[in-house]
Protein backbone atom coordinates (compact mmCIF):
# COMPACT_ATOMS: atom_id res chain seq x y z
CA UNK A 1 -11.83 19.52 11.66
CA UNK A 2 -8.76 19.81 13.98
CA UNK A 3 -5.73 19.41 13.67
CA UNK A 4 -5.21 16.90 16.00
CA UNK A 5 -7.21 14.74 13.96
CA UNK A 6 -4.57 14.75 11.58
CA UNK A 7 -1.10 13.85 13.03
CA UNK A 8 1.41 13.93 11.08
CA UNK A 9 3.90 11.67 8.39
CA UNK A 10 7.12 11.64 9.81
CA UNK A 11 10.50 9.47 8.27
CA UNK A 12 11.65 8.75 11.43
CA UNK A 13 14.72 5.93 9.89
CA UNK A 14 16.17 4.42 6.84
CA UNK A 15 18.37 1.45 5.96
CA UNK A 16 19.28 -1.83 5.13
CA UNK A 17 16.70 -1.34 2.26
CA UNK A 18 14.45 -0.45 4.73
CA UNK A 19 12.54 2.90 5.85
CA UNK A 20 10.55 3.35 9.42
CA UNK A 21 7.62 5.98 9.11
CA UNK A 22 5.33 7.82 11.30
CA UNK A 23 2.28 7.50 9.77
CA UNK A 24 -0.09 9.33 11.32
CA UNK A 25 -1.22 7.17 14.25
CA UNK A 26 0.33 4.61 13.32
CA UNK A 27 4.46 3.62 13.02
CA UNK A 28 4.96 1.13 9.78
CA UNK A 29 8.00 -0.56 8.07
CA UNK A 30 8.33 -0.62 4.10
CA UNK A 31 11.08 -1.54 1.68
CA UNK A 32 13.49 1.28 0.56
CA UNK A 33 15.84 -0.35 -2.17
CA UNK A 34 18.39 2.43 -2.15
CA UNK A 35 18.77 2.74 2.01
CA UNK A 36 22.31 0.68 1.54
CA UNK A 37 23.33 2.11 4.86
CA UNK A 38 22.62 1.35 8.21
CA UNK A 39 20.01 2.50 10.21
CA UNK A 40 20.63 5.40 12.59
CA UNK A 41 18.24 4.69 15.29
CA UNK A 42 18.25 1.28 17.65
CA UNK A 43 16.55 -2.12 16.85
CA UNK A 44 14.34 -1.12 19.91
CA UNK A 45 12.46 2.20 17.52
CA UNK A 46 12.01 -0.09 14.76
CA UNK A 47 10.51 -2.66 16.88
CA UNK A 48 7.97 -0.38 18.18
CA UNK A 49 6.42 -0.85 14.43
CA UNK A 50 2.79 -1.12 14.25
CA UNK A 51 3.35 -2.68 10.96
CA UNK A 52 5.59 -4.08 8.43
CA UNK A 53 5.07 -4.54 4.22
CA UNK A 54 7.43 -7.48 2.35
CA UNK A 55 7.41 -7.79 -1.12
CA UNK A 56 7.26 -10.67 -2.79
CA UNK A 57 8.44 -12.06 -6.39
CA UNK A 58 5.31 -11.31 -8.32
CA UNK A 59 5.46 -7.60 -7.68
CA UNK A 60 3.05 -7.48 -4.75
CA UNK A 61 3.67 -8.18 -1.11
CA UNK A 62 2.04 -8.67 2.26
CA UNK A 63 1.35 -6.65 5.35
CA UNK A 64 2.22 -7.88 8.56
CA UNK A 65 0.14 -6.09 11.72
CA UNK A 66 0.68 -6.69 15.23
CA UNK A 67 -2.02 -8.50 16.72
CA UNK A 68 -3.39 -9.01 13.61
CA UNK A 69 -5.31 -5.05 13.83
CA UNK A 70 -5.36 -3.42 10.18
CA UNK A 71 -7.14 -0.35 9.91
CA UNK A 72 -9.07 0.11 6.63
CA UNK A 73 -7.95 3.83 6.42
CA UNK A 74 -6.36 7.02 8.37
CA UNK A 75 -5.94 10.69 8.30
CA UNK A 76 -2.58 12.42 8.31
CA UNK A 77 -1.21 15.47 7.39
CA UNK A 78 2.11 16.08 4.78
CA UNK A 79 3.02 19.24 2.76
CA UNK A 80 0.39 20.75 3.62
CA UNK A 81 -1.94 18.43 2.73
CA UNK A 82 -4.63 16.14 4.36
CA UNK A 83 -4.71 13.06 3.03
CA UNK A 84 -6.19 9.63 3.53
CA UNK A 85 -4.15 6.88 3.92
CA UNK A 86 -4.66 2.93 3.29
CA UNK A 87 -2.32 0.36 3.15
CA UNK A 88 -2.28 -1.10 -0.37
CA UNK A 89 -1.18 -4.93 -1.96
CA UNK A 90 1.62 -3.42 -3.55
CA UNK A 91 2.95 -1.75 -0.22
CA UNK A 92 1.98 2.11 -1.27
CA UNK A 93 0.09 4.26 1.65
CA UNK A 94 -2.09 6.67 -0.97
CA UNK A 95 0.89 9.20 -1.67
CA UNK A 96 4.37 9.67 -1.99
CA UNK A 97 5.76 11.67 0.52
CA UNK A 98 8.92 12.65 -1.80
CA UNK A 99 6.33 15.39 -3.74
CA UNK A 100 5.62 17.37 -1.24
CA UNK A 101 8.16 19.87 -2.26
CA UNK A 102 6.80 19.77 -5.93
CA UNK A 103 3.76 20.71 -4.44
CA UNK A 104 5.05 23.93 -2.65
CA UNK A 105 6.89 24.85 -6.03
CA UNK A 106 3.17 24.10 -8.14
CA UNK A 107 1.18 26.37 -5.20
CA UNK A 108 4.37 28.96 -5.68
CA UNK A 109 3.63 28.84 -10.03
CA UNK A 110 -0.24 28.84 -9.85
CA UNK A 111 -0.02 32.08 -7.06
CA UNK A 112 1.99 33.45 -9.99
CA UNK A 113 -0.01 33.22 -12.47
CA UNK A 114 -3.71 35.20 -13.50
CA UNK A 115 -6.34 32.34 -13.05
CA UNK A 116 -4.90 29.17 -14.48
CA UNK A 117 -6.12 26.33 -15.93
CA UNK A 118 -3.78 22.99 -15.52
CA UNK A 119 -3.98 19.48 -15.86
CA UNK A 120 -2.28 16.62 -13.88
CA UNK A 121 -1.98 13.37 -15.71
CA UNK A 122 -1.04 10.02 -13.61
CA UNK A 123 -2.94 12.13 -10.30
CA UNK A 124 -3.08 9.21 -8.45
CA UNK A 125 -4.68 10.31 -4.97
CA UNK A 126 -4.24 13.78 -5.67
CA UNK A 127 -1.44 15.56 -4.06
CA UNK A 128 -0.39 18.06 -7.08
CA UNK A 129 -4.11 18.10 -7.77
CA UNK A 130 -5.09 19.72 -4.10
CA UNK A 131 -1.83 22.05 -4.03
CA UNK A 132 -2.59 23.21 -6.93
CA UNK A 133 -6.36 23.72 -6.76
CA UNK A 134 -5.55 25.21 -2.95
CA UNK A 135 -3.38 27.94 -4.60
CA UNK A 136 -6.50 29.39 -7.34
CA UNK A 137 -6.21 27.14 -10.19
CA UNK A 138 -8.69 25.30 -11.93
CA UNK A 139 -7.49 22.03 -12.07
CA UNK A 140 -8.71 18.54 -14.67
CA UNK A 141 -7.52 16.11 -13.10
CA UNK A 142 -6.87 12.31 -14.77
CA UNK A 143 -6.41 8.65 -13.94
CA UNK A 144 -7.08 5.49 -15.14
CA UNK A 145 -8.33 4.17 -12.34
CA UNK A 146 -12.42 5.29 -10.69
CA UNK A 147 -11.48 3.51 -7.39
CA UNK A 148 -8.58 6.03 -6.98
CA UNK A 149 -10.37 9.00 -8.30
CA UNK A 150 -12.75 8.09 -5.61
CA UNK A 151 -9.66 8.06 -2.64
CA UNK A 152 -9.18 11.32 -4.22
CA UNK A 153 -12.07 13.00 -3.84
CA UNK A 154 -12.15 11.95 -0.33
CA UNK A 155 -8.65 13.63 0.11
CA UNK A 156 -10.85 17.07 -1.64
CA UNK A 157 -13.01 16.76 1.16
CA UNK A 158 -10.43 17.10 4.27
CA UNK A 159 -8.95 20.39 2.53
CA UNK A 160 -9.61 23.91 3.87
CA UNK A 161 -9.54 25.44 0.16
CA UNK A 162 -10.98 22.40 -2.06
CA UNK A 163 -10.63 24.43 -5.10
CA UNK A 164 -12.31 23.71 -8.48
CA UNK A 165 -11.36 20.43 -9.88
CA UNK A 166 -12.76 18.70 -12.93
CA UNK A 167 -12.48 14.57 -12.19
CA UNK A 168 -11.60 12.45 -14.78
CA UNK A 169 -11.18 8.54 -15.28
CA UNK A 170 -9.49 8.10 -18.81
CA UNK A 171 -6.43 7.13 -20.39
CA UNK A 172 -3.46 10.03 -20.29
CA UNK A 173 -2.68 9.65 -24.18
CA UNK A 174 -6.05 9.21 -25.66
CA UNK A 175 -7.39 12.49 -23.65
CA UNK A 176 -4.56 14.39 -24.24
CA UNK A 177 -5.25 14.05 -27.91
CA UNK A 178 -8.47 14.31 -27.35
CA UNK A 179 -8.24 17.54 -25.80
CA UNK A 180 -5.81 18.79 -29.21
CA UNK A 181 -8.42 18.16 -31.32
CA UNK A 182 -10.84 19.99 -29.38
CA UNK A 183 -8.31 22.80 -28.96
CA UNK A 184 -8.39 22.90 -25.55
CA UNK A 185 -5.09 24.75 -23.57
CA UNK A 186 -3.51 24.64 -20.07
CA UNK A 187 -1.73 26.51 -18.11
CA UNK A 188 0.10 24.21 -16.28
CA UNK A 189 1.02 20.37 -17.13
CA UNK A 190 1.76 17.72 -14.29
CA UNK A 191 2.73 14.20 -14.88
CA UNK A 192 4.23 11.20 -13.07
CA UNK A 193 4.41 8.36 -15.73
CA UNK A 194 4.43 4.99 -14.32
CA UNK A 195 7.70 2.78 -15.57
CA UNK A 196 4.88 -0.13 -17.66
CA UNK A 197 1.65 0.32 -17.80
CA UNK A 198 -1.51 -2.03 -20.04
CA UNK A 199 -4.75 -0.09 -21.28
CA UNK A 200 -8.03 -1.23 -21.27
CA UNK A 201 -7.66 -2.22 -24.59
CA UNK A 202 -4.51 -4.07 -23.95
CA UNK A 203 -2.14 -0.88 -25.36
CA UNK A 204 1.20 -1.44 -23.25
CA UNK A 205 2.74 1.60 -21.94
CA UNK A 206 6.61 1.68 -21.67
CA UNK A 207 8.01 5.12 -20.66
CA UNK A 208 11.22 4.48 -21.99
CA UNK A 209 9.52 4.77 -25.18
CA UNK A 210 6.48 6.79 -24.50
CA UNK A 211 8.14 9.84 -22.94
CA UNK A 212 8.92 11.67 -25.64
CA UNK A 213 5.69 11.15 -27.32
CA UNK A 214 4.11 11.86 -24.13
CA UNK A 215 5.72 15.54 -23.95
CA UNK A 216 5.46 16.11 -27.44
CA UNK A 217 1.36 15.83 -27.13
CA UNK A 218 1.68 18.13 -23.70
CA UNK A 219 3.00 20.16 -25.33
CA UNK A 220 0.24 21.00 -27.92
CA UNK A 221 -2.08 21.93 -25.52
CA UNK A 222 0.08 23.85 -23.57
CA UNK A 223 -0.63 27.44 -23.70
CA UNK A 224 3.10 28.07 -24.51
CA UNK A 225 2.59 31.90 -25.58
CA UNK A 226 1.67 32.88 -21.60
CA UNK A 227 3.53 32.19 -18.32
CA UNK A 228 3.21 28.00 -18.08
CA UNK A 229 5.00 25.09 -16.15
CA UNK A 230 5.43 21.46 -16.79
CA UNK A 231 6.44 18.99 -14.27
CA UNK A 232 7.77 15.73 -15.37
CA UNK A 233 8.38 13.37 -12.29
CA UNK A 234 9.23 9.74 -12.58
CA UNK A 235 10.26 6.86 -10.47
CA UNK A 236 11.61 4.95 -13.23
CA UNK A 237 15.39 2.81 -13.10
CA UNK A 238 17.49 3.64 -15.52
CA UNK A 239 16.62 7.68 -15.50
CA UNK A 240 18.45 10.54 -13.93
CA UNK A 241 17.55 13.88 -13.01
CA UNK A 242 19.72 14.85 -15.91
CA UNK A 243 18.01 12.12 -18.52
CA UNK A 244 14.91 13.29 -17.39
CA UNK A 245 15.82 16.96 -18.30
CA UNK A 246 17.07 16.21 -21.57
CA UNK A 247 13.85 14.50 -22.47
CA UNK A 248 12.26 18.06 -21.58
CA UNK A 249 15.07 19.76 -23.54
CA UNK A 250 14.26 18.19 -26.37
CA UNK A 251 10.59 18.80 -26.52
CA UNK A 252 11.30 22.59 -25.35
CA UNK A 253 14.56 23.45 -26.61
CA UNK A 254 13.49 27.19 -26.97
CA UNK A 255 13.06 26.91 -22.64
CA UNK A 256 15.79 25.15 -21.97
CA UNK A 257 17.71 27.70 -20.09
CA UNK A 258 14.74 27.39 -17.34
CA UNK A 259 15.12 23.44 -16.57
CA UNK A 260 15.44 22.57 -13.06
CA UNK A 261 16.16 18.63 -12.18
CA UNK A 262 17.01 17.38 -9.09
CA UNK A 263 16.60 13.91 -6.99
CA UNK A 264 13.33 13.72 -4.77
CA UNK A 265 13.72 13.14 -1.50
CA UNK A 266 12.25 12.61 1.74
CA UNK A 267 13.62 14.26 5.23
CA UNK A 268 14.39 12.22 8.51
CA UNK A 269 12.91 13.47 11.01
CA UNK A 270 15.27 15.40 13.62
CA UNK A 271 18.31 14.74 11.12
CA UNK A 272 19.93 16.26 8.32
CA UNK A 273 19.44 12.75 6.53
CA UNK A 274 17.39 12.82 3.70
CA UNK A 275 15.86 9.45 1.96
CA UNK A 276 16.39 9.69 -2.25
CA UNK A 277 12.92 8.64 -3.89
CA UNK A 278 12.70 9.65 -7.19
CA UNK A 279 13.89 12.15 -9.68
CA UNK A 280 12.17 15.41 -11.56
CA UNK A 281 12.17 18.15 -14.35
CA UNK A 282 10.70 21.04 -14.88
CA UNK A 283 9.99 24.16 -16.70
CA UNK A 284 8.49 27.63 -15.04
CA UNK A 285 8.04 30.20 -17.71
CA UNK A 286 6.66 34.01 -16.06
């Protein structure tokens, strides 16, 4: 494949709650609740949009295309990454361009380390799963849902280095115990928790109150004796960079020293701006 067949994301604009992307071929509007400011470029770029996502009450929302033209999916390119991209019912593309510089730092652990063996929890689409498999690790990759394990494994197929990468459709806490039991160990840990979440079974997830219980079990099948990282990203209101380091803390008090935490963010294109969109913590041990 060329590269031309995969164009770029771009932020091109944020504000009044509001953020205008390059997507690829295509130039979309979606909410951004912390863009209090004004935008920077004219009413006449935003125009231009090709589309435009509005949430509604119940959580979900609706896409508004001109001439009424929705395209079931694209290809772009973002951190180094090919990825498909599909507009969703709750107003997500199929990644979240804010990780792309967790993905640099996971390809910058794995080349670090001899041959290891991680695991990324909440993968989603499969960002962190594709850096890392990219850089020589064998990654197990886990979500709860098959229809975006499938979106994943399309994403596998664009790369130039698909890597070895263990699918699997599950729920995070059961096969993380699971995998204690069976004595299994990683190398490497990623997760990205949603804020609520209901099992199959009808278990609710809250991660105000799952976190810790969450890192505690990570951490027994971390390989803690060798060079390992955890990442810990969230998305969640009511959490800071520095909340979300503590939690680590207090799981790994003996690495504390090596916490990094820090606000995700997304760059404007051609600006020094940069769009806040999440927070993170994490641990590199050599």
């Amino acid at each position: 494949m060329t590269q031309d067949k995969h164009p770029p994301y771009l932020l091109l604009d944020s504000g009044s709650c509001r953020k205008l992307e390059q997507a690829g071929a295509y130039r979309i509007i979606r909410p951004a609740l912390n863009a209090f400011w004004k935008p920077a470029l004219p009413e006449s770029e935003w125009l231009r949009a090709d589309a435009e996502f509005r949430r509604d009450s119940g959580g979900g929302g609706t896409w508004t295309w001109k001439n009424g033209h929705r395209p079931a999916d694209w290809t772009i390119t973002w951190g180094g990454i090919r990825l498909y991209v599909k507009p969703t019912q709750f107003g997500h593309l199929g990644f979240f361009a804010e990780q792309a510089p967790n993905w640099e730092w996971l390809r910058a652990c794995v080349r670090a380390m001899p041959h290891p063996k991680t695991l990324n929890l909440f993968a989603y689409s499969g960002g962190a799963t594709l850096a890392m498999a990219s850089a020589g690790a064998e990654v197990c990759h886990l979500d709860a849902s098959n229809g975006i394990i499938e979106w994943a494994k399309k994403n596998q197929a664009l790369a130039d280095k698909p890597g070895k990468i263990r699918w699997i459709c599950d729920d995070a806490m059961k096969f993380v115990a699971r995998e204690q039991r069976r004595g299994s160990r990683y190398n490497g840990i990623v997760l990205d928790p949603p804020s609520f979440g209901r099992g199959a079974q009808g278990q609710v997830w809250k991660i105000e109150e799952g976190i810790a219980g969450m890192l505690s079990s990570c951490k027994k099948i971390l390989d803690t004796e060798k060079s390992y990282f955890i990442l810990l990203s969230c998305h969640s209101q009511g959490f800071s960079p520095i909340s979300l380091g503590r939690c680590l803390a207090e799981v790994f008090p003996e690495d504390a020293s090596r916490i990094e935490c820090g606000e995700m963010t997304i760059p404007e294109h051609r600006s020094s701006r940069v769009l806040p969109a999440g927070i993170y913590a994490r641990i590199f041990k050599k």
